[in-house]
N, C-alpha and C. Protein backbone atom coordinates (compact mmCIF):
# COMPACT_ATOMS: atom_id res chain seq x y z
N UNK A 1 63.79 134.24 18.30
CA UNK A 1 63.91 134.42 19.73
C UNK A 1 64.85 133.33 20.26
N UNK A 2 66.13 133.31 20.98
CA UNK A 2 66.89 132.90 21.83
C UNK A 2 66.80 132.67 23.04
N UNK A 3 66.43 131.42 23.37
CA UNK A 3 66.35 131.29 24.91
C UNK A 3 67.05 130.65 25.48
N UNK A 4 67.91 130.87 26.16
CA UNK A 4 69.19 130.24 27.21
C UNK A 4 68.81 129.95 28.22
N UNK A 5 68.90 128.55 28.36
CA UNK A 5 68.56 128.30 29.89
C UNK A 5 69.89 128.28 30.77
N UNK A 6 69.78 128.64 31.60
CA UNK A 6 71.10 129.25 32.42
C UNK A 6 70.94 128.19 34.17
N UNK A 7 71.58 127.81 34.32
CA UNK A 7 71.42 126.85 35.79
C UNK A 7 72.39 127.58 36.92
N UNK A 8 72.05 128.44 37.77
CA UNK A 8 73.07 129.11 38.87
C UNK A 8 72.94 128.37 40.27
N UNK A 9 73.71 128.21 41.19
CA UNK A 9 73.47 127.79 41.76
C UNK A 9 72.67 129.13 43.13
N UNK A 10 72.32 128.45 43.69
CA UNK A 10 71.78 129.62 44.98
C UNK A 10 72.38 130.13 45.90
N UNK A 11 73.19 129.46 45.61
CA UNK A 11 74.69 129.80 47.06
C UNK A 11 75.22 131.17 46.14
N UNK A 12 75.27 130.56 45.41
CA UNK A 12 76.58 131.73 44.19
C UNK A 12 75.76 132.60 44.30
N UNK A 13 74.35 132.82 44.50
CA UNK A 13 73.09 134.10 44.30
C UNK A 13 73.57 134.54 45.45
N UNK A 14 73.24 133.77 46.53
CA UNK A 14 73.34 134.56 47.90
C UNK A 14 75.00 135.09 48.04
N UNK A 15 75.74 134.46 47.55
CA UNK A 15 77.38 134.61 47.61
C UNK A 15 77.41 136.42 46.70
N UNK A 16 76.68 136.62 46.35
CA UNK A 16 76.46 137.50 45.05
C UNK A 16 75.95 139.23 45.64
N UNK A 17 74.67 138.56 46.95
CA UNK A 17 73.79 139.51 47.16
C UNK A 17 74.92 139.95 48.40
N UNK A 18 75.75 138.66 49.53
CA UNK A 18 76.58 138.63 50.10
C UNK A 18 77.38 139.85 49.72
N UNK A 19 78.04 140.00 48.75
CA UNK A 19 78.83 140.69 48.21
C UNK A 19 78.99 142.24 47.85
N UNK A 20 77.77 142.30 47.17
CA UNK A 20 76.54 143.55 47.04
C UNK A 20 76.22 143.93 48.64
N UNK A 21 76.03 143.45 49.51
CA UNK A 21 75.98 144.21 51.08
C UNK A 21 77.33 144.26 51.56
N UNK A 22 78.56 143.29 51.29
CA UNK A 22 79.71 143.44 51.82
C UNK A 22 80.76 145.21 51.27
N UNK A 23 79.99 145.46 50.30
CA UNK A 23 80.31 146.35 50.08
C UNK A 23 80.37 147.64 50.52
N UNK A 24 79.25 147.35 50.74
CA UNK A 24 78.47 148.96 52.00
C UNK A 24 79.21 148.39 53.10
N UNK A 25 79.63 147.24 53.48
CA UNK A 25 80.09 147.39 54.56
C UNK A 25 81.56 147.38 54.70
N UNK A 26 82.45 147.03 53.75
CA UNK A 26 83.65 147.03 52.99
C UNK A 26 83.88 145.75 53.61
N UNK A 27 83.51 144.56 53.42
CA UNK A 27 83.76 143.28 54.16
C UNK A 27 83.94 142.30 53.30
N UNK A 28 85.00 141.43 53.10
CA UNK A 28 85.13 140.45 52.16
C UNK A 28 84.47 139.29 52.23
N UNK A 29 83.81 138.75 51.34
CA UNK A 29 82.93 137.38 51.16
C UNK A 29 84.24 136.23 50.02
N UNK A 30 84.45 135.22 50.46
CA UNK A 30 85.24 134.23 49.91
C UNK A 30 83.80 133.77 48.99
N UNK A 31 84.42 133.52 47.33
CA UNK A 31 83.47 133.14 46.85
C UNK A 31 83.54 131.71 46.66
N UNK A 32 82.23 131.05 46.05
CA UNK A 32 82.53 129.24 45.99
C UNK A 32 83.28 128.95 45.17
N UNK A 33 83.62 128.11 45.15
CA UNK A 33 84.91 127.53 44.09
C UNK A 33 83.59 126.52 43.49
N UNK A 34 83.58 126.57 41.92
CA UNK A 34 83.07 126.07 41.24
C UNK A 34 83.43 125.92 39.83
N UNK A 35 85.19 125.78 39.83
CA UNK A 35 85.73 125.34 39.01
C UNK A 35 87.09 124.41 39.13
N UNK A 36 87.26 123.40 38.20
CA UNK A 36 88.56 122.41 38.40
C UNK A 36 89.19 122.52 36.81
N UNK A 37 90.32 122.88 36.89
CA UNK A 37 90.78 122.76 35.89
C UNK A 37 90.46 123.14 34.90
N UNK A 38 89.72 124.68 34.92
CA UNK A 38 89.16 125.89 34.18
C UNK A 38 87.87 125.09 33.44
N UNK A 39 87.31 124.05 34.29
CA UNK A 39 85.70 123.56 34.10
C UNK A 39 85.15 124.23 34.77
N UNK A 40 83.87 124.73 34.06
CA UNK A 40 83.10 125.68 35.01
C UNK A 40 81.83 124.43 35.03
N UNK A 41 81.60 124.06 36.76
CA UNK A 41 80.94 123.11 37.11
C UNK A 41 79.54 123.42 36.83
N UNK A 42 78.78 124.97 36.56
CA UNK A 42 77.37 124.84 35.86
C UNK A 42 76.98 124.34 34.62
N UNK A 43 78.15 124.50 33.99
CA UNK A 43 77.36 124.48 32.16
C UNK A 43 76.88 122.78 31.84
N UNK A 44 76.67 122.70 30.80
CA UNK A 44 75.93 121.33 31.37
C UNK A 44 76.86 119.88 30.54
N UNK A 45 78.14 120.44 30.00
CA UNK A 45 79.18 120.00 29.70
C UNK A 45 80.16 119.63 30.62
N UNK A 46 79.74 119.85 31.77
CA UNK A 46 80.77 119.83 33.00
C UNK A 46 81.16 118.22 33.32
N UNK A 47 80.03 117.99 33.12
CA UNK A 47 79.96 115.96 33.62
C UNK A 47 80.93 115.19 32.80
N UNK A 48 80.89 115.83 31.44
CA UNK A 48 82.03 115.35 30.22
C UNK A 48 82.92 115.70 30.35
N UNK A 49 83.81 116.51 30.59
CA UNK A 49 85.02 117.32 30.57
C UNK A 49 85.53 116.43 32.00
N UNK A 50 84.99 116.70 33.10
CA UNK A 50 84.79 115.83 34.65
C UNK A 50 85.40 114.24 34.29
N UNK A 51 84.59 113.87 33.47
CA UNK A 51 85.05 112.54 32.77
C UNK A 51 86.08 112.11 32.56
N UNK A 52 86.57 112.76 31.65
CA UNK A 52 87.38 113.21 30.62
C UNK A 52 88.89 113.34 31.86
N UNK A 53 89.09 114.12 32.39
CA UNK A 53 89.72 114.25 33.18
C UNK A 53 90.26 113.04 34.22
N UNK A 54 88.87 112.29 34.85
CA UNK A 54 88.90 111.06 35.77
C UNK A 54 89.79 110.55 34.68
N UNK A 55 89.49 109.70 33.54
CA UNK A 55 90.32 108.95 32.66
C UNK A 55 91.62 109.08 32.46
N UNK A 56 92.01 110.64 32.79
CA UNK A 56 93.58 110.61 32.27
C UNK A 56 94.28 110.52 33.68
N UNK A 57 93.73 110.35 34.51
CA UNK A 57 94.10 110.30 35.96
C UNK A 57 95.66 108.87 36.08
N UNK A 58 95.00 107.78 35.57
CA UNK A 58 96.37 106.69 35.47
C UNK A 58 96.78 106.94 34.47
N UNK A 59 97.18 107.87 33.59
CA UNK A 59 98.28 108.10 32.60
C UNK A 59 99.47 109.13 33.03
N UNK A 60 98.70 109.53 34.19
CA UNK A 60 99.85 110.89 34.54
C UNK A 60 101.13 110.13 35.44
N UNK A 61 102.36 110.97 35.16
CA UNK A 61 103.11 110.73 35.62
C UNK A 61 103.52 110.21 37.70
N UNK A 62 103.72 109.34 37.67
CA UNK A 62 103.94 108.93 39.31
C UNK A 62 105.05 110.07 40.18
N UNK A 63 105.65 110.73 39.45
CA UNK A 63 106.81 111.39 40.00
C UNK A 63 105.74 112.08 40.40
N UNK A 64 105.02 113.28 39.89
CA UNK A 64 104.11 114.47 40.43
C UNK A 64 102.80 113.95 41.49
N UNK A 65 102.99 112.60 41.77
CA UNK A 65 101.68 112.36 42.93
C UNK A 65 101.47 112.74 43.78
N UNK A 66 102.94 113.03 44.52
CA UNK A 66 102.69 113.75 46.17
C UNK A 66 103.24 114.89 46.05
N UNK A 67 102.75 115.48 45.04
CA UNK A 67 103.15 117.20 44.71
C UNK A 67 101.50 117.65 44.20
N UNK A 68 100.69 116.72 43.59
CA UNK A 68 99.69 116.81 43.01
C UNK A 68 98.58 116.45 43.55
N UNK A 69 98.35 115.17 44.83
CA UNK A 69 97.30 114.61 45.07
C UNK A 69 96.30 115.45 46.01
N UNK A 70 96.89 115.96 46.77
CA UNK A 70 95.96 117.08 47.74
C UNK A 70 95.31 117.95 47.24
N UNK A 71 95.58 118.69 46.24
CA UNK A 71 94.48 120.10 45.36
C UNK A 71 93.68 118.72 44.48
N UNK A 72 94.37 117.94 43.97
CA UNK A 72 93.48 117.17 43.10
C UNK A 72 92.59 116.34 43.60
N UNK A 73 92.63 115.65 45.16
CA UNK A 73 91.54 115.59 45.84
C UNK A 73 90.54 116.50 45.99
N UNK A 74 91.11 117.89 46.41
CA UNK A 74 90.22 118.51 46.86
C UNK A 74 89.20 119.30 45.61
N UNK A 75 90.01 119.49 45.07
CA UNK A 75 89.36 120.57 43.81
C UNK A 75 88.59 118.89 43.21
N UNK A 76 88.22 117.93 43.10
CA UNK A 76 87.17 116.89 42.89
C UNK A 76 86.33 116.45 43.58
N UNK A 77 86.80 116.61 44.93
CA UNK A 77 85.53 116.30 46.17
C UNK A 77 84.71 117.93 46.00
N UNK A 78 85.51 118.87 45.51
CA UNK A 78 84.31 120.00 45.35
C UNK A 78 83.56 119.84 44.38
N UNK A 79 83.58 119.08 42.79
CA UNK A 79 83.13 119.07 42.07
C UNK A 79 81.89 117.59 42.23
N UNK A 80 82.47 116.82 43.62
CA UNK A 80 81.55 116.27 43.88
C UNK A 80 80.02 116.51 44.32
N UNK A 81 80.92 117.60 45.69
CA UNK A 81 79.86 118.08 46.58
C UNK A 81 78.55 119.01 45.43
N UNK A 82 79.42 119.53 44.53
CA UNK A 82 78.63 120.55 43.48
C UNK A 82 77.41 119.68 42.90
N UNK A 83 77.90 118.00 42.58
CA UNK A 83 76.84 117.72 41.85
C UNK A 83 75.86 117.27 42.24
N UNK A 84 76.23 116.82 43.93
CA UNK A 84 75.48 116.69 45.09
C UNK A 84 74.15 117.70 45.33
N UNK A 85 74.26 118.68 45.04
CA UNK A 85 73.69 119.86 44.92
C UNK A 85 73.02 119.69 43.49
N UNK A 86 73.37 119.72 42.41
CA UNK A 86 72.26 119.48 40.78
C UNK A 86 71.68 118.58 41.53
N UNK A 87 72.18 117.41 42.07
CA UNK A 87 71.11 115.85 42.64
C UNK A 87 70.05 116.34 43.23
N UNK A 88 70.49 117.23 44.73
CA UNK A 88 69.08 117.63 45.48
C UNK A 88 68.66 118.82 44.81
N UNK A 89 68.61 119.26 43.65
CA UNK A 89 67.76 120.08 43.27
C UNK A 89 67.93 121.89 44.12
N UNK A 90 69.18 122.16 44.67
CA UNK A 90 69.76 123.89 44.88
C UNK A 90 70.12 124.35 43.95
N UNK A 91 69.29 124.26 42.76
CA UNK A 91 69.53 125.45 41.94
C UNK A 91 68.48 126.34 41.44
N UNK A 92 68.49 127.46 40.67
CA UNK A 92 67.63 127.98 40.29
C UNK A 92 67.25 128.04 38.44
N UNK A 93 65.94 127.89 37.88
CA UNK A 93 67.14 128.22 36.49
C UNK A 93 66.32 129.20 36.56
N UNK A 94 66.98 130.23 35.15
CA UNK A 94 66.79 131.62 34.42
C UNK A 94 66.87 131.15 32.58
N UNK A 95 65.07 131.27 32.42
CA UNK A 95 65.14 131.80 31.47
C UNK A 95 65.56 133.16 30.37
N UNK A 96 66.65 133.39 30.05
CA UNK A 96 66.73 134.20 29.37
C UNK A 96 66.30 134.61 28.07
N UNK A 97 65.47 135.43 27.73
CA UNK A 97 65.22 136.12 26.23
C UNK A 97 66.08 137.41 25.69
N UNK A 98 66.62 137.54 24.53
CA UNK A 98 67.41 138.53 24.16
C UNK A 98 66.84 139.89 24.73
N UNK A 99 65.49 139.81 24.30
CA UNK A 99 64.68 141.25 23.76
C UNK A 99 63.94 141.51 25.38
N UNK A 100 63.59 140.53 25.87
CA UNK A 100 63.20 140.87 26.94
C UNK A 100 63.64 140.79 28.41
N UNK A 101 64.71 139.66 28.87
CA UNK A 101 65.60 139.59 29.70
C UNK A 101 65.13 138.54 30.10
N UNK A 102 64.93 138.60 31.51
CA UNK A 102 65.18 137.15 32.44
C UNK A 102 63.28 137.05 32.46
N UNK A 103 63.05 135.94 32.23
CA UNK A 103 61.21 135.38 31.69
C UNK A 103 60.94 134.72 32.97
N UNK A 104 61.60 133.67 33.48
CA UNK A 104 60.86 132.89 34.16
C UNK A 104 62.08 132.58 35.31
N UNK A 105 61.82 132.36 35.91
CA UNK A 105 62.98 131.76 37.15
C UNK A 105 62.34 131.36 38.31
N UNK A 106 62.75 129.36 37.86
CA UNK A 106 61.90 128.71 38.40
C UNK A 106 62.75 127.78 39.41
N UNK A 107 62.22 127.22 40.49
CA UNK A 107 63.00 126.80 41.48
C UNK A 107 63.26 125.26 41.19
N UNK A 108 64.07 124.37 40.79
CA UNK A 108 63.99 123.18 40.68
C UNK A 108 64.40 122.16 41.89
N UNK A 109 63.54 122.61 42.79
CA UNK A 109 64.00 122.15 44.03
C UNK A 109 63.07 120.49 44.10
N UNK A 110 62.11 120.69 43.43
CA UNK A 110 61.19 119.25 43.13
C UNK A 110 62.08 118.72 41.99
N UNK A 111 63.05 117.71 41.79
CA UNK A 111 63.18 116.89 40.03
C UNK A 111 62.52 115.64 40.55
N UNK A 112 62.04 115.29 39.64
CA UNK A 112 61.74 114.32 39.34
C UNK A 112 62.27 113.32 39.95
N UNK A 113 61.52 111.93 40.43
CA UNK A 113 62.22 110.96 41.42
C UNK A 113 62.95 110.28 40.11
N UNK A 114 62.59 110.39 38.86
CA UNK A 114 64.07 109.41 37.79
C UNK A 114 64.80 110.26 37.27
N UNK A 115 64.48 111.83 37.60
CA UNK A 115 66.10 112.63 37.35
C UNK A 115 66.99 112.93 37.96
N UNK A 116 65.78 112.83 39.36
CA UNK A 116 67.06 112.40 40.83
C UNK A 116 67.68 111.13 40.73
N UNK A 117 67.08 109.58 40.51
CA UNK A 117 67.81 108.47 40.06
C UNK A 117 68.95 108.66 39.39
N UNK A 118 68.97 109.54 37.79
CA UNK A 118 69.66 109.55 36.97
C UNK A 118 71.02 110.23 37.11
N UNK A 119 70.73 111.59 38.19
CA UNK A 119 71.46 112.34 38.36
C UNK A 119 72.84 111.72 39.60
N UNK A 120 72.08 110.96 40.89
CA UNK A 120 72.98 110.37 41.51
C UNK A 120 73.42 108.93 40.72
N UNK A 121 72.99 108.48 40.56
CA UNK A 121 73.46 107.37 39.61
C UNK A 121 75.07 107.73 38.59
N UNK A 122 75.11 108.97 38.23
CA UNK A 122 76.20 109.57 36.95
C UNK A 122 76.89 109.84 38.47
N UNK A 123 76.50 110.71 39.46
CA UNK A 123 77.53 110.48 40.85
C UNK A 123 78.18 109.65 41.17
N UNK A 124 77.48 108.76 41.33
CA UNK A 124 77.82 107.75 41.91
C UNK A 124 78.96 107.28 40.74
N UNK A 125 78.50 107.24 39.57
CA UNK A 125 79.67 106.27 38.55
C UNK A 125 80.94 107.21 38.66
N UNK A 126 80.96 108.23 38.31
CA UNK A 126 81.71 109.38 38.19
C UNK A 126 82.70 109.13 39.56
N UNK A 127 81.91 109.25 40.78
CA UNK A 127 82.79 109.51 42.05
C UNK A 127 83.89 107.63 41.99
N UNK A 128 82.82 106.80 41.91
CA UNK A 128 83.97 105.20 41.67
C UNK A 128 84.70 105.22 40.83
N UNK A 129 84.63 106.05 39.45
CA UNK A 129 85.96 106.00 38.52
C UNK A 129 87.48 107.06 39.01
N UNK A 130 86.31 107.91 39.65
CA UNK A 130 87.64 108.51 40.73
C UNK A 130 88.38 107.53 41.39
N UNK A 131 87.93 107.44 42.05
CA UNK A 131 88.63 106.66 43.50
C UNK A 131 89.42 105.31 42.60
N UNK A 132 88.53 105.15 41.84
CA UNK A 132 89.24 103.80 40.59
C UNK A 132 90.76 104.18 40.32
N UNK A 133 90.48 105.56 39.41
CA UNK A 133 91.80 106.03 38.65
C UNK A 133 92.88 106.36 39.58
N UNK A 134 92.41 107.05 40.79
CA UNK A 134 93.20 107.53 41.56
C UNK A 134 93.87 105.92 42.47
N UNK A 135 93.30 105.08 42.55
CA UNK A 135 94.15 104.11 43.30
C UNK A 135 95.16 103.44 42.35
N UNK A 136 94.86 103.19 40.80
CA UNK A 136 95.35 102.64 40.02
C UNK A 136 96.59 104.24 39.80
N UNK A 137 96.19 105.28 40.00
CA UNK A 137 97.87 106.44 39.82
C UNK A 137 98.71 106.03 41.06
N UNK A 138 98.41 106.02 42.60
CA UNK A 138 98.56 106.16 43.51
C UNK A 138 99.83 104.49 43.30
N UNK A 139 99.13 103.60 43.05
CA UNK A 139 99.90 101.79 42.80
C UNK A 139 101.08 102.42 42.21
N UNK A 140 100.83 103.14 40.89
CA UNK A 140 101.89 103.40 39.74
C UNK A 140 103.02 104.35 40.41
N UNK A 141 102.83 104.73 41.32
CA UNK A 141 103.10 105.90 42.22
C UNK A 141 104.47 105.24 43.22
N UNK A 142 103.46 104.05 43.89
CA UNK A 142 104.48 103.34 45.05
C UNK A 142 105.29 102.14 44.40
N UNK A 143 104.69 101.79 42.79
CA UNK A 143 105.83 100.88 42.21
C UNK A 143 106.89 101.93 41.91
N UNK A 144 106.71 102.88 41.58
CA UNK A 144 108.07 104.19 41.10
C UNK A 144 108.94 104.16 42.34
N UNK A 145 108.08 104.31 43.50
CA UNK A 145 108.98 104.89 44.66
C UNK A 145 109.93 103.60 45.06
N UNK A 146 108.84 102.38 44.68
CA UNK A 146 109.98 101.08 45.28
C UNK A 146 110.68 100.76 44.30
N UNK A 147 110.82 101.17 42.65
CA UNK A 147 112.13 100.87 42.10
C UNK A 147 113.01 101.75 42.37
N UNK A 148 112.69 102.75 42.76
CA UNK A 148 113.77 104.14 43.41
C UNK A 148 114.62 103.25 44.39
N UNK A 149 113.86 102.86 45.34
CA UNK A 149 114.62 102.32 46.55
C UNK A 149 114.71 100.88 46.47
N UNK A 150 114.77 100.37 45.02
CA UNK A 150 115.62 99.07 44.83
C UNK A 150 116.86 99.69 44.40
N UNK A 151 117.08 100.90 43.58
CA UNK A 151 117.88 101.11 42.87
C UNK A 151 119.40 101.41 44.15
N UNK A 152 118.65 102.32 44.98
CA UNK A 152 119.46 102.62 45.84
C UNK A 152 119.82 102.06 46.94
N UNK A 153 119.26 100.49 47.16
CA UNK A 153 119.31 99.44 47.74
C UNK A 153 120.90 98.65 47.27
N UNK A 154 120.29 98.78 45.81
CA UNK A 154 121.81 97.65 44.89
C UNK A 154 122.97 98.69 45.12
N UNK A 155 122.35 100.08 45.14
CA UNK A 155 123.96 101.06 44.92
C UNK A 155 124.83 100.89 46.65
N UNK A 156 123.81 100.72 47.29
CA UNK A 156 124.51 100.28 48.94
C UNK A 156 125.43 99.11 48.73
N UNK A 157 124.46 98.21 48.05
CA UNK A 157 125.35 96.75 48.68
C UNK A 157 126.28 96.84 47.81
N UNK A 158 126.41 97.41 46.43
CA UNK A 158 127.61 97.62 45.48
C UNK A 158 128.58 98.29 46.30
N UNK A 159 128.34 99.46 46.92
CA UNK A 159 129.48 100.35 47.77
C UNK A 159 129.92 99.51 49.11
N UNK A 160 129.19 98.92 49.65
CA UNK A 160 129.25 97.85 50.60
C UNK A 160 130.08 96.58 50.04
N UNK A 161 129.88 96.16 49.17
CA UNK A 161 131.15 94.88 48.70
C UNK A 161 132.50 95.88 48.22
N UNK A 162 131.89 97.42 47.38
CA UNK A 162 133.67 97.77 47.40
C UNK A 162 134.39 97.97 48.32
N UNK A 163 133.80 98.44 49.48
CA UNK A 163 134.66 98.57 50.65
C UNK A 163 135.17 97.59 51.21
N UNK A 164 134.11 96.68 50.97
CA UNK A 164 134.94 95.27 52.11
C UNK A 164 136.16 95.00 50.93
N UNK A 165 136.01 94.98 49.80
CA UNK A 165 137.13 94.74 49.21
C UNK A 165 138.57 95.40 48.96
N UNK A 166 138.02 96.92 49.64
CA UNK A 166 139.35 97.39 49.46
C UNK A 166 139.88 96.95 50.81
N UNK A 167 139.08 97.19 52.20
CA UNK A 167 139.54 96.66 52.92
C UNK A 167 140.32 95.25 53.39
N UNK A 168 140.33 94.55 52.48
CA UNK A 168 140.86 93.08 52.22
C UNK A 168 141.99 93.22 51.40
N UNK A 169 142.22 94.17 50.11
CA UNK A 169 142.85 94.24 49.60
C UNK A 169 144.35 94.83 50.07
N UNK A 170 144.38 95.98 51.25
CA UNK A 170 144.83 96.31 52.74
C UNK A 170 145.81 95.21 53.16
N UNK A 171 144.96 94.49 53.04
CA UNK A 171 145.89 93.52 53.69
C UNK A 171 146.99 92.25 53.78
């Protein structure tokens, strides 16, 4: 016997049943975004991959920052708000059995006061290595932009002494 424990969130249920009535009524429901970077924020691998990701944050290139930083804020403050949600306990789980289907589906709206500890605690670290990585890309970002505009600083005053020199030379 196979039992999958499955963690959905309740929004995505109601987003679901939403959908199932939008139909009869032909009305579109926007669904939640509960993925970054083809992580799907339920499975319970999400926190690692999440990780995983924060880390490569100061290796990426400074040229793509202000082409990149706005979805990559946002699509992480969603994966925040998401875990905000595992923390207070909005989810449901579903036991699944092969042979018999869905067994138990129980509300985990009570965790535990040290799995609530545990759970904002990995928030909390998780959300400071953000803001960590991202200030340490963002630095790497404005040293790029100010050797840009040293570079094109020296190419002024270079074109600026040739002129005065041809103009001298004139004369």
């Amino acid at each position: 016997m196979r039992i999958i424990l499955l963690s959905i969130i309740l929004v995505g249920l109601m987003n679901a049943n939403r959908r199932a009535a939008a139909q009869d009524d032909s009305s579109t429901v926007t669904p939640v975004v509960s993925k970054i970077e083809g992580i799907d924020f339920s499975r319970a691998d999400s926190s690692a991959a999440i990780r995983k990701l924060i880390n490569e944050i100061p290796q990426m290139d400074p040229k793509f920052y202000s082409d990149k930083i706005a979805s990559f804020r946002e699509t992480f403050e969603n994966y925040f708000d998401y875990k905000k949600g595992v923390c207070n306990g909005t989810f449901a789980t579903l036991i699944v059995d092969e042979k018999e289907g869905v067994k138990q589906n129980k509300s985990l709206d009570k965790l535990s006061k040290e799995e609530k500890s545990l759970c904002v605690k990995d928030l909390k670290e998780l959300h400071i290595s953000f803001i960590n990585n991202m200030f340490t890309w963002r630095k790497k970002y404005l040293d790029y932009i100010h050797e840009q505009r040293l570079e094109e600083l020296k190419m002024i005053k270079q074109n600026t002494i040739n002129e005065i020199q041809k103009s001298y030379e004139k004369r």
